[in-house]
Every structure is written in C-alpha cells, then in structure tokens.
PDB file of N, CA and C in Angstrom:
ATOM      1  N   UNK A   1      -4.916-141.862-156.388  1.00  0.00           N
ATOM      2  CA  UNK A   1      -6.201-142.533-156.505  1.00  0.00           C
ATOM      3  C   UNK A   1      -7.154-141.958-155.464  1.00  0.00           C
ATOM      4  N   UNK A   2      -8.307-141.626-155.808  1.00  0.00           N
ATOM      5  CA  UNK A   2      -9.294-141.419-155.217  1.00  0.00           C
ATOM      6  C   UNK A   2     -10.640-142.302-155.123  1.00  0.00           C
ATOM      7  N   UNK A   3     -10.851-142.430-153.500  1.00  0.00           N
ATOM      8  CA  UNK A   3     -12.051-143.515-153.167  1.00  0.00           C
ATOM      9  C   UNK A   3     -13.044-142.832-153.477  1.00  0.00           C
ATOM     10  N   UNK A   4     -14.187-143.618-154.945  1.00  0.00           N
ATOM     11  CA  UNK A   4     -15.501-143.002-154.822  1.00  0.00           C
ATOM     12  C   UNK A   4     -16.529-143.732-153.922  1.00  0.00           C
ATOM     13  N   UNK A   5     -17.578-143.544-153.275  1.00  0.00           N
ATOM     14  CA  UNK A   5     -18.705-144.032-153.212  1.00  0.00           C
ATOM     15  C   UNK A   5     -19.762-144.093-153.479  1.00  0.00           C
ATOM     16  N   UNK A   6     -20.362-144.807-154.295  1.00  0.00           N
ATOM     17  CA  UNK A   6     -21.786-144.383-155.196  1.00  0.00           C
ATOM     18  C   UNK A   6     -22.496-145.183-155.058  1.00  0.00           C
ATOM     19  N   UNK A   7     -24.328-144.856-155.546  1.00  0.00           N
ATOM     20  CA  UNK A   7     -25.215-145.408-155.375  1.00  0.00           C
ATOM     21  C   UNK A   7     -25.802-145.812-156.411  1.00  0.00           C
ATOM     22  N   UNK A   8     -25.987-147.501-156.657  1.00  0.00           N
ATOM     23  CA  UNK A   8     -26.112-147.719-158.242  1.00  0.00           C
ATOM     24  C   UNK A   8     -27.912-148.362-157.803  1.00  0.00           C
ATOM     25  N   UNK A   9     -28.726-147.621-159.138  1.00  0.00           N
ATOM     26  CA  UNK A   9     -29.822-148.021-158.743  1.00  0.00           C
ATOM     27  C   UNK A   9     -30.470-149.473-159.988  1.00  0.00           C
ATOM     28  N   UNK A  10     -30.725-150.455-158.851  1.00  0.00           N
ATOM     29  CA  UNK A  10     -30.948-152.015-159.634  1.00  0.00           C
ATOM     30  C   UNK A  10     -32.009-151.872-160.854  1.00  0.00           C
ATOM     31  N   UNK A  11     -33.337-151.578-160.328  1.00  0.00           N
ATOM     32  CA  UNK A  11     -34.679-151.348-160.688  1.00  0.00           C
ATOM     33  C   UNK A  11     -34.603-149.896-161.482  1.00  0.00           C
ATOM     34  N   UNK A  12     -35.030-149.286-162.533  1.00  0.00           N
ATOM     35  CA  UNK A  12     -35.431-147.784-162.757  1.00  0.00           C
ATOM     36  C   UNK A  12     -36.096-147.292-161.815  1.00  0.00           C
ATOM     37  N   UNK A  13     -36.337-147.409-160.906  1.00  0.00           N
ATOM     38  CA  UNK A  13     -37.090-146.633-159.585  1.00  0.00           C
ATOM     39  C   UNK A  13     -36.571-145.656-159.415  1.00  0.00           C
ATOM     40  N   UNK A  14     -36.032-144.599-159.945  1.00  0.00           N
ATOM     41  CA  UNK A  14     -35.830-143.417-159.479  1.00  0.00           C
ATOM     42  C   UNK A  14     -36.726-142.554-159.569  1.00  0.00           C
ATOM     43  N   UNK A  15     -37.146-141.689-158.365  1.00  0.00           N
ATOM     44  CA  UNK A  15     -37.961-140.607-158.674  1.00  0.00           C
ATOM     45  C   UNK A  15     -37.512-139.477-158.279  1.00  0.00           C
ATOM     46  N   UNK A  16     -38.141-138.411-158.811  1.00  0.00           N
ATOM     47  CA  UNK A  16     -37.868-136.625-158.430  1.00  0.00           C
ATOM     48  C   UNK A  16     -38.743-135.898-157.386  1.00  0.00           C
ATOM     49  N   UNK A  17     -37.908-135.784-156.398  1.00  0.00           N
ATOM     50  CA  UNK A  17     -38.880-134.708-155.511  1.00  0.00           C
ATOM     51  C   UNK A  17     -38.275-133.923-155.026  1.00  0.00           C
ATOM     52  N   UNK A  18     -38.918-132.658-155.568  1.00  0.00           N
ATOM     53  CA  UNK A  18     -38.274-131.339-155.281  1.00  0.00           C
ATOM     54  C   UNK A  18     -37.173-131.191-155.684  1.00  0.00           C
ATOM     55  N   UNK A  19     -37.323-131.598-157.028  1.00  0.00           N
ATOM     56  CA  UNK A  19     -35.496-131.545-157.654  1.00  0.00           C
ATOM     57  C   UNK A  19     -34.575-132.642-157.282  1.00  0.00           C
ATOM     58  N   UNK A  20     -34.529-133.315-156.493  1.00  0.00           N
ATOM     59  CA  UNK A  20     -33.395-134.448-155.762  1.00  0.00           C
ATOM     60  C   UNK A  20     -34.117-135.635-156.350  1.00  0.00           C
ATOM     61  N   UNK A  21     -32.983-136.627-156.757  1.00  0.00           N
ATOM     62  CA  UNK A  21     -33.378-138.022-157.292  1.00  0.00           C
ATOM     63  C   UNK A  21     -33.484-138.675-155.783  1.00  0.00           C
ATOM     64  N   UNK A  22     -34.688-139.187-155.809  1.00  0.00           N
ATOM     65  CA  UNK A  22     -34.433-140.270-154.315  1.00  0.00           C
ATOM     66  C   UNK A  22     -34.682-141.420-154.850  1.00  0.00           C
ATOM     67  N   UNK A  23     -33.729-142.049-153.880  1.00  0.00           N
ATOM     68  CA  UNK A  23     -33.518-143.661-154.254  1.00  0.00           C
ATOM     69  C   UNK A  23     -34.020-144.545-152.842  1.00  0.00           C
ATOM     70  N   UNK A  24     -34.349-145.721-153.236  1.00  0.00           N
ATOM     71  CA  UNK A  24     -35.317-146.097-151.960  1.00  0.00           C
ATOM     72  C   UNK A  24     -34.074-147.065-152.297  1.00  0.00           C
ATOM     73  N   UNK A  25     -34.184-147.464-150.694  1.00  0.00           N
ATOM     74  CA  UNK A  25     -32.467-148.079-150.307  1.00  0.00           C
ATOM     75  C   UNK A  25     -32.909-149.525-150.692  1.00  0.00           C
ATOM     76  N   UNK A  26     -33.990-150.262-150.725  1.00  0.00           N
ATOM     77  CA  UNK A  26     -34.126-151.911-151.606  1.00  0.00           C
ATOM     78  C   UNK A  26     -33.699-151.676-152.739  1.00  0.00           C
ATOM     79  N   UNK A  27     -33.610-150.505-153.677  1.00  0.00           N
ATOM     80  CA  UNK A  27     -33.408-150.659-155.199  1.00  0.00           C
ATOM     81  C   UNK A  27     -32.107-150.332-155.231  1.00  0.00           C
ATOM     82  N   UNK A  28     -31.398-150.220-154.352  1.00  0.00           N
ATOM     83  CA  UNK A  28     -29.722-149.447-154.777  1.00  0.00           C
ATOM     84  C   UNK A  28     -28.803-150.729-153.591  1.00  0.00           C
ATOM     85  N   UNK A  29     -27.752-150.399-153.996  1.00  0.00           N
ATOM     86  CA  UNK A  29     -26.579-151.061-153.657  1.00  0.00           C
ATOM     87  C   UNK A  29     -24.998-150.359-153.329  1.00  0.00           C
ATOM     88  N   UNK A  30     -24.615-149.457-152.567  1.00  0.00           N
ATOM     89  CA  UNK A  30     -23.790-148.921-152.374  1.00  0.00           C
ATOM     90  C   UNK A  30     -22.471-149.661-152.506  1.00  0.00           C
ATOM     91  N   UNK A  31     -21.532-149.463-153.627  1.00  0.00           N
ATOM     92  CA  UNK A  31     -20.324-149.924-153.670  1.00  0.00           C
ATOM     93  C   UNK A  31     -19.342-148.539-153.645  1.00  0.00           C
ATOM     94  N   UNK A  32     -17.626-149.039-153.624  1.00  0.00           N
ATOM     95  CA  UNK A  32     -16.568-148.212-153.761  1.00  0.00           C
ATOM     96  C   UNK A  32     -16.157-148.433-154.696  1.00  0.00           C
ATOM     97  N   UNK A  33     -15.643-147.837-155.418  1.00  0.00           N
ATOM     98  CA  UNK A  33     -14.447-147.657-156.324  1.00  0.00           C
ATOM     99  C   UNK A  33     -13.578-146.987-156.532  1.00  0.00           C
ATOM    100  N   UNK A  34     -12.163-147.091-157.297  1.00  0.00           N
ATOM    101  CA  UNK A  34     -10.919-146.133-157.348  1.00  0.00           C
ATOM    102  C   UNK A  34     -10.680-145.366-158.341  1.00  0.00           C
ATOM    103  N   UNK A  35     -10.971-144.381-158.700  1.00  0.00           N
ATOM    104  CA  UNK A  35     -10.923-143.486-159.801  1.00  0.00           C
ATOM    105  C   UNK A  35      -9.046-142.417-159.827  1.00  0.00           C
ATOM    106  N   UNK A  36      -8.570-142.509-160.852  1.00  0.00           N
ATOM    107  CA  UNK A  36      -7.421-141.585-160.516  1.00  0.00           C
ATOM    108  C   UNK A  36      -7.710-139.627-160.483  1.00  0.00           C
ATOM    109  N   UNK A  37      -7.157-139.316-159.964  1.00  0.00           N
ATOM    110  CA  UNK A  37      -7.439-137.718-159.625  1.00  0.00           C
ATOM    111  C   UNK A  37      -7.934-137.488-161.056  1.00  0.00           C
ATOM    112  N   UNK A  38      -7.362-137.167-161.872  1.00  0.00           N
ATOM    113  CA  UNK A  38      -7.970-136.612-163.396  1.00  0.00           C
ATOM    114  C   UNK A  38      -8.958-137.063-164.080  1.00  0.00           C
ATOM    115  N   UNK A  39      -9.225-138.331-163.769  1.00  0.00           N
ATOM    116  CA  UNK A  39     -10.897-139.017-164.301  1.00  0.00           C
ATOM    117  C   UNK A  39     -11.547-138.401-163.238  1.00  0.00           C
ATOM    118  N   UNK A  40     -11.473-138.574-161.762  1.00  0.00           N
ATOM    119  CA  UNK A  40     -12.840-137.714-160.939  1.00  0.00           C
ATOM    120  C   UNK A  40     -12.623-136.506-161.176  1.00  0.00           C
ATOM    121  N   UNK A  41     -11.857-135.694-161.377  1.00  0.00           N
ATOM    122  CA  UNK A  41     -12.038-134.374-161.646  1.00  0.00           C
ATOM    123  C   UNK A  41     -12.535-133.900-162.958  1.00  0.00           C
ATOM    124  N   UNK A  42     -12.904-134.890-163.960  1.00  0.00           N
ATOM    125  CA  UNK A  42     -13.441-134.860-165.173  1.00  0.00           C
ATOM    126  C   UNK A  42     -14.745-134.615-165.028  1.00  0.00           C
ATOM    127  N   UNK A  43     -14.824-136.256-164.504  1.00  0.00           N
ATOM    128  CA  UNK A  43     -16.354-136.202-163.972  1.00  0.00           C
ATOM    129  C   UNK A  43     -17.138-135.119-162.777  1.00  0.00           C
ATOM    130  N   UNK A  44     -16.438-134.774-162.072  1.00  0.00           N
ATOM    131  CA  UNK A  44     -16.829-133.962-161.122  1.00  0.00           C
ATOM    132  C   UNK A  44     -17.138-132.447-162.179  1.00  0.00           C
ATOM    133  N   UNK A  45     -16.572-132.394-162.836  1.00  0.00           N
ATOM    134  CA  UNK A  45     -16.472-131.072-163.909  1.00  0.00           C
ATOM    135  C   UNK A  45     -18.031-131.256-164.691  1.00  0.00           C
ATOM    136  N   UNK A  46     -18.174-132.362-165.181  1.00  0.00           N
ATOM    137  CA  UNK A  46     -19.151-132.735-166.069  1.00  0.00           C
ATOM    138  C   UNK A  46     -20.640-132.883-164.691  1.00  0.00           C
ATOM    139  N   UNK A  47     -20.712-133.416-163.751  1.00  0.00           N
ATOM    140  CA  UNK A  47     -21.387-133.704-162.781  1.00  0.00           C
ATOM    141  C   UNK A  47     -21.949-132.061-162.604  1.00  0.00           C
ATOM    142  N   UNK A  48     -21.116-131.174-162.403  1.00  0.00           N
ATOM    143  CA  UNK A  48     -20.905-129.847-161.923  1.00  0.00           C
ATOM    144  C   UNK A  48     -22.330-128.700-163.267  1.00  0.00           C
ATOM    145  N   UNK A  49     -21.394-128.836-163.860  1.00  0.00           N
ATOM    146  CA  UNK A  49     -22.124-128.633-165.520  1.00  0.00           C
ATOM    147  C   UNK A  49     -23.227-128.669-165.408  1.00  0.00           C
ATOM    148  N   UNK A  50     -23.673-130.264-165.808  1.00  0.00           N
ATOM    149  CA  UNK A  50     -25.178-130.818-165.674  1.00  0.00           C
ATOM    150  C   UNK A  50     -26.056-130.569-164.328  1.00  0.00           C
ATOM    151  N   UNK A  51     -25.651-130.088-163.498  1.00  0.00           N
ATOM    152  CA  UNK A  51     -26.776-130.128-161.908  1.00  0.00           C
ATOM    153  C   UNK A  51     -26.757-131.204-161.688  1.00  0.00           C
ATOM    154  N   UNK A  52     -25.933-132.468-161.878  1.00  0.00           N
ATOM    155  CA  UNK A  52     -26.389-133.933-161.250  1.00  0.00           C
ATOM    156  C   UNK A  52     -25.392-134.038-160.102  1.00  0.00           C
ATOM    157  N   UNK A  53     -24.908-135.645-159.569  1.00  0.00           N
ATOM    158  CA  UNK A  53     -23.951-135.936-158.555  1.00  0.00           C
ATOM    159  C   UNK A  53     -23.439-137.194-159.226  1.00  0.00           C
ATOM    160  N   UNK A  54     -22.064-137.591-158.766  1.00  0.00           N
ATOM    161  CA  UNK A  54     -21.590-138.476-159.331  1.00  0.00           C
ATOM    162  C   UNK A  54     -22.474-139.598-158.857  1.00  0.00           C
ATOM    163  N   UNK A  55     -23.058-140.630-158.391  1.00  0.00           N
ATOM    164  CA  UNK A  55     -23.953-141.441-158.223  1.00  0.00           C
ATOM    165  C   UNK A  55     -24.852-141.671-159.632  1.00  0.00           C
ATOM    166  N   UNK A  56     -25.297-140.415-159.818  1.00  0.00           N
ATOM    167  CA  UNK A  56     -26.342-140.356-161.481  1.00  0.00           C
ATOM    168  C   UNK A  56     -25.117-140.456-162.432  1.00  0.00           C
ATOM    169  N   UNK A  57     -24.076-139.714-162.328  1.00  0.00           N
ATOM    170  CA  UNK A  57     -23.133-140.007-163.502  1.00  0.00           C
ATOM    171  C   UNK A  57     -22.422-141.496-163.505  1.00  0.00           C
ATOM    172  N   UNK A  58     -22.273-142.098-162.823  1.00  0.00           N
ATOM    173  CA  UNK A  58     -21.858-143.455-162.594  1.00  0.00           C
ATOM    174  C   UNK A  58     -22.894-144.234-163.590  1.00  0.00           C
ATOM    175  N   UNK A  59     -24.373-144.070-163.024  1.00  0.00           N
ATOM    176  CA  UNK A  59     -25.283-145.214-163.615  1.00  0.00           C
ATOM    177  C   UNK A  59     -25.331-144.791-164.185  1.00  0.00           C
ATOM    178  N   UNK A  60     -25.465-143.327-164.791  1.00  0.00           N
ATOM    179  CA  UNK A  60     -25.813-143.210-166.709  1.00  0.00           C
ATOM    180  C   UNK A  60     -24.556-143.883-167.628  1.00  0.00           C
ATOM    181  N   UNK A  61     -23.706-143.726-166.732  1.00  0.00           N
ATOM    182  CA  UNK A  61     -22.177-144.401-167.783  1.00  0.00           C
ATOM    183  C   UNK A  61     -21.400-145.641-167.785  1.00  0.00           C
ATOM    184  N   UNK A  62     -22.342-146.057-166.890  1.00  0.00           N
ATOM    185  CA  UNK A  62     -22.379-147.711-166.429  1.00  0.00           C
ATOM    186  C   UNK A  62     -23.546-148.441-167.191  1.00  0.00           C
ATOM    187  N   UNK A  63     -24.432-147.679-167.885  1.00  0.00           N
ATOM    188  CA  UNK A  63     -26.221-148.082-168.548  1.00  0.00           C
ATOM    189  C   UNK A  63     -25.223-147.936-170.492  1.00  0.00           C
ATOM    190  N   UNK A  64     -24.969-146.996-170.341  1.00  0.00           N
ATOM    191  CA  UNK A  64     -24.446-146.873-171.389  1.00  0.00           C
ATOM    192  C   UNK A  64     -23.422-148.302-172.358  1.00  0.00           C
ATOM    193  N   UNK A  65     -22.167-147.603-170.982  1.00  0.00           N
ATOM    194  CA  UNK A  65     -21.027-148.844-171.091  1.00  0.00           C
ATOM    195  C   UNK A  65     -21.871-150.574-171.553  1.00  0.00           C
ATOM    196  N   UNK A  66     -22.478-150.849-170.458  1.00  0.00           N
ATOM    197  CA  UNK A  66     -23.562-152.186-170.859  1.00  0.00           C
ATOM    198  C   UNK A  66     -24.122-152.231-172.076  1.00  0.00           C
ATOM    199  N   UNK A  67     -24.949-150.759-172.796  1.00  0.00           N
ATOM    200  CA  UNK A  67     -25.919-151.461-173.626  1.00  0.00           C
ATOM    201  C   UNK A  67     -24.831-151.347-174.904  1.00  0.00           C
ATOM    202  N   UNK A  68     -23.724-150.369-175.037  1.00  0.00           N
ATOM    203  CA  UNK A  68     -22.623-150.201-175.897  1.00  0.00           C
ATOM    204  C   UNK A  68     -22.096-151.706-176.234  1.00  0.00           C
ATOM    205  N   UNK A  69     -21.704-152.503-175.594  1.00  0.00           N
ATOM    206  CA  UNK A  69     -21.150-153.542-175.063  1.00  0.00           C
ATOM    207  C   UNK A  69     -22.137-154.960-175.752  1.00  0.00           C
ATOM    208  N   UNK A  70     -23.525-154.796-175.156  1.00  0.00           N
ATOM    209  CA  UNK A  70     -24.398-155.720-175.656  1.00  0.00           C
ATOM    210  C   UNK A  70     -24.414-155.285-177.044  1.00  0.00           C
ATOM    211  N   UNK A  71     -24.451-154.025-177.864  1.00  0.00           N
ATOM    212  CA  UNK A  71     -24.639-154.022-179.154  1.00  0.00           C
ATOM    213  C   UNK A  71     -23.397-154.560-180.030  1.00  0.00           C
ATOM    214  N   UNK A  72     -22.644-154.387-179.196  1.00  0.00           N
ATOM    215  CA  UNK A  72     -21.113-154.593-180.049  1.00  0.00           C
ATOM    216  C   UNK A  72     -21.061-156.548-180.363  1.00  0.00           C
ATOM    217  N   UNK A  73     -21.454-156.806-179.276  1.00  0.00           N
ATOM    218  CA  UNK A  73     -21.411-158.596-179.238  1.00  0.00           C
ATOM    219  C   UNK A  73     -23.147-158.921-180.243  1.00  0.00           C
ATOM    220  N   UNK A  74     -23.879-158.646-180.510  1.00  0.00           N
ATOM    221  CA  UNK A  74     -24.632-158.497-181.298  1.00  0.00           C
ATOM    222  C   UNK A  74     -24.155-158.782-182.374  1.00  0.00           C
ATOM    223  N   UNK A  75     -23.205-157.148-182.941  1.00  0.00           N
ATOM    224  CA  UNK A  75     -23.183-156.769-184.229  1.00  0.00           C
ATOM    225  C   UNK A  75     -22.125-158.041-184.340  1.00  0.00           C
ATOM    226  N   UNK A  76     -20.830-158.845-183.813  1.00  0.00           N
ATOM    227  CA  UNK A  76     -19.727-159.306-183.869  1.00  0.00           C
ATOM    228  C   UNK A  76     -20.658-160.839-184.079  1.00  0.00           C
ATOM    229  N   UNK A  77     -21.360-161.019-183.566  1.00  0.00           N
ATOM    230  CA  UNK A  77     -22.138-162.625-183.330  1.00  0.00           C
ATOM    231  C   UNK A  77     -22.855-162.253-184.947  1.00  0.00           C
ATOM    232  N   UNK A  78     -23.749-161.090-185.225  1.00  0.00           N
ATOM    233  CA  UNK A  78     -24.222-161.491-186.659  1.00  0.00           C
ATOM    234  C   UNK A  78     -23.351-161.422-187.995  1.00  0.00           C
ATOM    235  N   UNK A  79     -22.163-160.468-187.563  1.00  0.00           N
ATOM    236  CA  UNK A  79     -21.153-160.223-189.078  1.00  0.00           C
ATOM    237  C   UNK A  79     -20.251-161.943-188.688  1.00  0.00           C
ATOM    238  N   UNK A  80     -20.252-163.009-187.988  1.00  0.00           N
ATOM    239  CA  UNK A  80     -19.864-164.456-187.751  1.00  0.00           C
ATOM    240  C   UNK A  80     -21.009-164.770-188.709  1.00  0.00           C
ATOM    241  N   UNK A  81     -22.013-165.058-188.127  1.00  0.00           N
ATOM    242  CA  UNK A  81     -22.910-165.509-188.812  1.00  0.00           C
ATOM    243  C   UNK A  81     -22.861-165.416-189.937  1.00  0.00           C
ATOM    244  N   UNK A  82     -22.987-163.952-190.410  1.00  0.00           N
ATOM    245  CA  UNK A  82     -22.969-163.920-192.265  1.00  0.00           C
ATOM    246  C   UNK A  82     -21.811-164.363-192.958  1.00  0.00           C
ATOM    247  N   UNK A  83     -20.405-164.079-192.353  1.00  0.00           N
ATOM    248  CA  UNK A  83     -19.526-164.668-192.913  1.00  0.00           C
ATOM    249  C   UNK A  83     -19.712-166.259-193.276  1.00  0.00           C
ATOM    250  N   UNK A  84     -19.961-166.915-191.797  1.00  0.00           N
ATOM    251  CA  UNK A  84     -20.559-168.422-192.319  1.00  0.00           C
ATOM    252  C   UNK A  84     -21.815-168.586-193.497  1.00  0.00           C
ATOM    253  N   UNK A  85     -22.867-167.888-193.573  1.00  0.00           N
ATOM    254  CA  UNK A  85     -23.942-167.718-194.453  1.00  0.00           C
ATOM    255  C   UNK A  85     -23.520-167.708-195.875  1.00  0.00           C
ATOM    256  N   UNK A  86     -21.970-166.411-195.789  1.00  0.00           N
ATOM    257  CA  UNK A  86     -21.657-166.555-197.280  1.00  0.00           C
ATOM    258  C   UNK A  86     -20.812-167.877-197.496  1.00  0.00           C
ATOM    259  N   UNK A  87     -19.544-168.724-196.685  1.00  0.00           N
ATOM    260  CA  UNK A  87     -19.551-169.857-197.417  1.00  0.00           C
ATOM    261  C   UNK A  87     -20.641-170.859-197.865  1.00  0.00           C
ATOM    262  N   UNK A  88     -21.081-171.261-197.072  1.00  0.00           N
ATOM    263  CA  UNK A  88     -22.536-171.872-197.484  1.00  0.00           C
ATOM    264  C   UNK A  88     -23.037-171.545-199.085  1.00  0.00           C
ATOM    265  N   UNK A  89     -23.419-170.687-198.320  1.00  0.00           N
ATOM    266  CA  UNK A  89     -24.665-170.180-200.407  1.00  0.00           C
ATOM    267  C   UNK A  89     -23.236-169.980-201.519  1.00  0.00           C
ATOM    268  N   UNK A  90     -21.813-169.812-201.155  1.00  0.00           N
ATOM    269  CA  UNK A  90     -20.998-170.026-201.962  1.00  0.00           C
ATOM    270  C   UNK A  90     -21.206-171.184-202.472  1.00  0.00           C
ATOM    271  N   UNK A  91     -20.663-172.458-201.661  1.00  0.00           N
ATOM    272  CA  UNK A  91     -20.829-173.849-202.024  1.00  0.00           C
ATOM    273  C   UNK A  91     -22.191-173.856-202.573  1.00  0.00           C
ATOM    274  N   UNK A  92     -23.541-173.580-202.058  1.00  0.00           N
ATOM    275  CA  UNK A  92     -24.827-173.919-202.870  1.00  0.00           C
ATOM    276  C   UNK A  92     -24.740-173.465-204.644  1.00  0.00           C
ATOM    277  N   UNK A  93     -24.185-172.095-204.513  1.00  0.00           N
ATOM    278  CA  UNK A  93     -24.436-171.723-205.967  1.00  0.00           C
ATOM    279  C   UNK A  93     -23.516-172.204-206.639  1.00  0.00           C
ATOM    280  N   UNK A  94     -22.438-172.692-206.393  1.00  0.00           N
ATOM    281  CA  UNK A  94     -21.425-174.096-207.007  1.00  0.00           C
ATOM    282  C   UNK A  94     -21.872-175.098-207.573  1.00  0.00           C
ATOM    283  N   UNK A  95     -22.951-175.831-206.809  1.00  0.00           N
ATOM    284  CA  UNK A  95     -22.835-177.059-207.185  1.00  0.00           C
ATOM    285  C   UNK A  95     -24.359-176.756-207.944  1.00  0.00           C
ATOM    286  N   UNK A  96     -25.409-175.758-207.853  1.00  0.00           N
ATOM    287  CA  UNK A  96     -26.125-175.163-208.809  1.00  0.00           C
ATOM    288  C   UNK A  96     -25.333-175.326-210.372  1.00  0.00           C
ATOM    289  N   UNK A  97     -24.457-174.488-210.092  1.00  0.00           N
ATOM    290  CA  UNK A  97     -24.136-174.459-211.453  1.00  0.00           C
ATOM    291  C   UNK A  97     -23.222-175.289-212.137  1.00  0.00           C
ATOM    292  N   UNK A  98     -22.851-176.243-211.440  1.00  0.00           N
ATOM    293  CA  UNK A  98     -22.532-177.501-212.160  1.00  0.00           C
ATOM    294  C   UNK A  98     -23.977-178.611-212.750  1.00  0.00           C
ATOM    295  N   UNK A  99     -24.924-178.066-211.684  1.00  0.00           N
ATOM    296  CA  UNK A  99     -25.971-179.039-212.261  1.00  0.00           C
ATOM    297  C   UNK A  99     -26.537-178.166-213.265  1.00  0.00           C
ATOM    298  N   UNK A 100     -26.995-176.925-213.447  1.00  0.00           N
ATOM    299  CA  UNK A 100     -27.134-176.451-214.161  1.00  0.00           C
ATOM    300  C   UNK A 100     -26.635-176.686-216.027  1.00  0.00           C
ATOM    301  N   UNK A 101     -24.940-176.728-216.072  1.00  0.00           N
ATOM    302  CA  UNK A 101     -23.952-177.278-216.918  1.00  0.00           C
ATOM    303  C   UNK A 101     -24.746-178.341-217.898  1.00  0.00           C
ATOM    304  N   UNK A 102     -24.712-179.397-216.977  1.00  0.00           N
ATOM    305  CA  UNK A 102     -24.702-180.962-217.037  1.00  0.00           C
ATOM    306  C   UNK A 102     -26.142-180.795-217.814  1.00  0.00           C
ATOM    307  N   UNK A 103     -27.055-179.814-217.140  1.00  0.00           N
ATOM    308  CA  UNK A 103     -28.348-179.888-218.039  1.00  0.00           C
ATOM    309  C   UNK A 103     -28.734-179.264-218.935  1.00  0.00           C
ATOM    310  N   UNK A 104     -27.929-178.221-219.414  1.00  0.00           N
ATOM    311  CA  UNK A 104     -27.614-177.728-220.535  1.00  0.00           C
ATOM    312  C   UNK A 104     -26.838-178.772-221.857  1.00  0.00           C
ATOM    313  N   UNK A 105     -26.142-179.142-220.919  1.00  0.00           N
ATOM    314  CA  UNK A 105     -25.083-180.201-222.137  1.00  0.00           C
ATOM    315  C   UNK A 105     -26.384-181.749-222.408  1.00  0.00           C
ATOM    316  N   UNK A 106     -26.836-182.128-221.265  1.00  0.00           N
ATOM    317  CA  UNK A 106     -28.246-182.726-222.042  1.00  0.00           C
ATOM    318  C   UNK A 106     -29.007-182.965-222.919  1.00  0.00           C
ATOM    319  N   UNK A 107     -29.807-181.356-222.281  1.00  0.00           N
ATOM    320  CA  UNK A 107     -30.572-180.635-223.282  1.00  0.00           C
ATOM    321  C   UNK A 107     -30.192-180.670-224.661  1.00  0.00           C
ATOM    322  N   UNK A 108     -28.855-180.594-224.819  1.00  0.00           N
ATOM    323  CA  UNK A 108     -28.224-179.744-226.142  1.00  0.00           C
ATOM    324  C   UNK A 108     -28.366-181.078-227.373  1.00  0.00           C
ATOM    325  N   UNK A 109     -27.555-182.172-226.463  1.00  0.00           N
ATOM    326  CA  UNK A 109     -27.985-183.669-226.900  1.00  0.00           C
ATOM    327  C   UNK A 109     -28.882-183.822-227.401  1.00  0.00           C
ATOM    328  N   UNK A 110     -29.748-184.008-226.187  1.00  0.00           N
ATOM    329  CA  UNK A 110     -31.534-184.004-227.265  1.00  0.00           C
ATOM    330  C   UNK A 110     -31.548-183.389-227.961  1.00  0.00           C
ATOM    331  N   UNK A 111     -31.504-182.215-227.777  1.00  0.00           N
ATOM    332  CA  UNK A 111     -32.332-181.693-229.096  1.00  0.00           C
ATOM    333  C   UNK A 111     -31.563-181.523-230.439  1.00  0.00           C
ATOM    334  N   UNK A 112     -30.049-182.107-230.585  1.00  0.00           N
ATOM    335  CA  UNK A 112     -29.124-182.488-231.690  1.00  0.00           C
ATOM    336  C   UNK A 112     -29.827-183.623-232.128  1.00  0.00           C
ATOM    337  N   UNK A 113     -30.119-184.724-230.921  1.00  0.00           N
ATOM    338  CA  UNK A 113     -30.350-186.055-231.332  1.00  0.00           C
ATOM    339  C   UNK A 113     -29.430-187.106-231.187  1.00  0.00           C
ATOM    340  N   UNK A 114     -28.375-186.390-230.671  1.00  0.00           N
ATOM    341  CA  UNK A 114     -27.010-187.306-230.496  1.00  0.00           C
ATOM    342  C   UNK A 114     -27.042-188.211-229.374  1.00  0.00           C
TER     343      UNK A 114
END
C-alpha cells in the first residue's frame, strides 16, 4: 500500500498560470489515502501521459465517480417509479373495461328493447 496525498478542490476555483493549476488553499482540503502499488502506478502512468498530477486525477475521478453515481440513483428511482405507474394504469384500464362491457351490454338492451 501506498500513502497518497492530494488536494481536492471544494469550489471550481481552479485557475491556470503559466501552465500550473493553482489552488487557493480556502477552496481545497488536503486529505490521505491508501492506494495499492498497481492502482498508483496506473494512475501515475495515466497522470504521466496527460501532463497533469495526481491531485487533478483524483478530482476528475472523484467528479466523475459522484455524477456516475447520482445518474445511476436517478435512472433506479425513475425505472421504480414506472414500474409502480404500470400497475396502476394496469388496474385503471381494468376496471375501464369492465365499465366499458356493462355499457355495451346496456346499450345493446336498449336498442333490442329488452
């Protein structure tokens, strides 16, 4: 296991100067975490690649992870919903068409005369 330390920024306040992201120390929060050798060396590979530092790769995959996450409980809360939606209008178009029936067989009366 390897100790990371990174800088997660609260606010989008990041800006560029002269190439370097600076982070103004009210908008960030320095925590640790434990990564095993082959995930940081992933990331360090990918970090390497792109010109960034693990700090930017953290919050882009921590922004991600979140909004991934919020869409998933979304999509899971509305396919509930519709499932409930379809018993419902099941039962509605049921008892539609029993009344429907009943006023056909009426109708049919009258206009026999019976």
């Amino acid at each position: 296991m390897v100790l990371l330390v990174c800088v997660l920024c609260r606010s989008h306040g990041v800006s560029v100067v002269g190439g370097a992201f600076v982070l103004s120390r009210m908008d960030t929060k320095r925590i640790m975490i434990s990564l095993p050798h082959h995930l940081l060396e992933e990331v360090d590979g990918v970090v390497e690649r792109e010109q960034s530092n693990r700090s930017e790769f953290i919050r882009q995959a921590m922004k991600l992870y979140l909004r991934e996450r919020k869409k998933r409980h979304i999509r899971e809360t509305m396919q509930k919903g519709y499932m409930e939606m379809a018993n419902i209008n099941l039962n509605i178009a049921s008892e539609a068409f029993q009344a429907e029936e009943e006023a056909n067989y009426t109708l049919g009366r009258l206009v026999s005369g019976v």
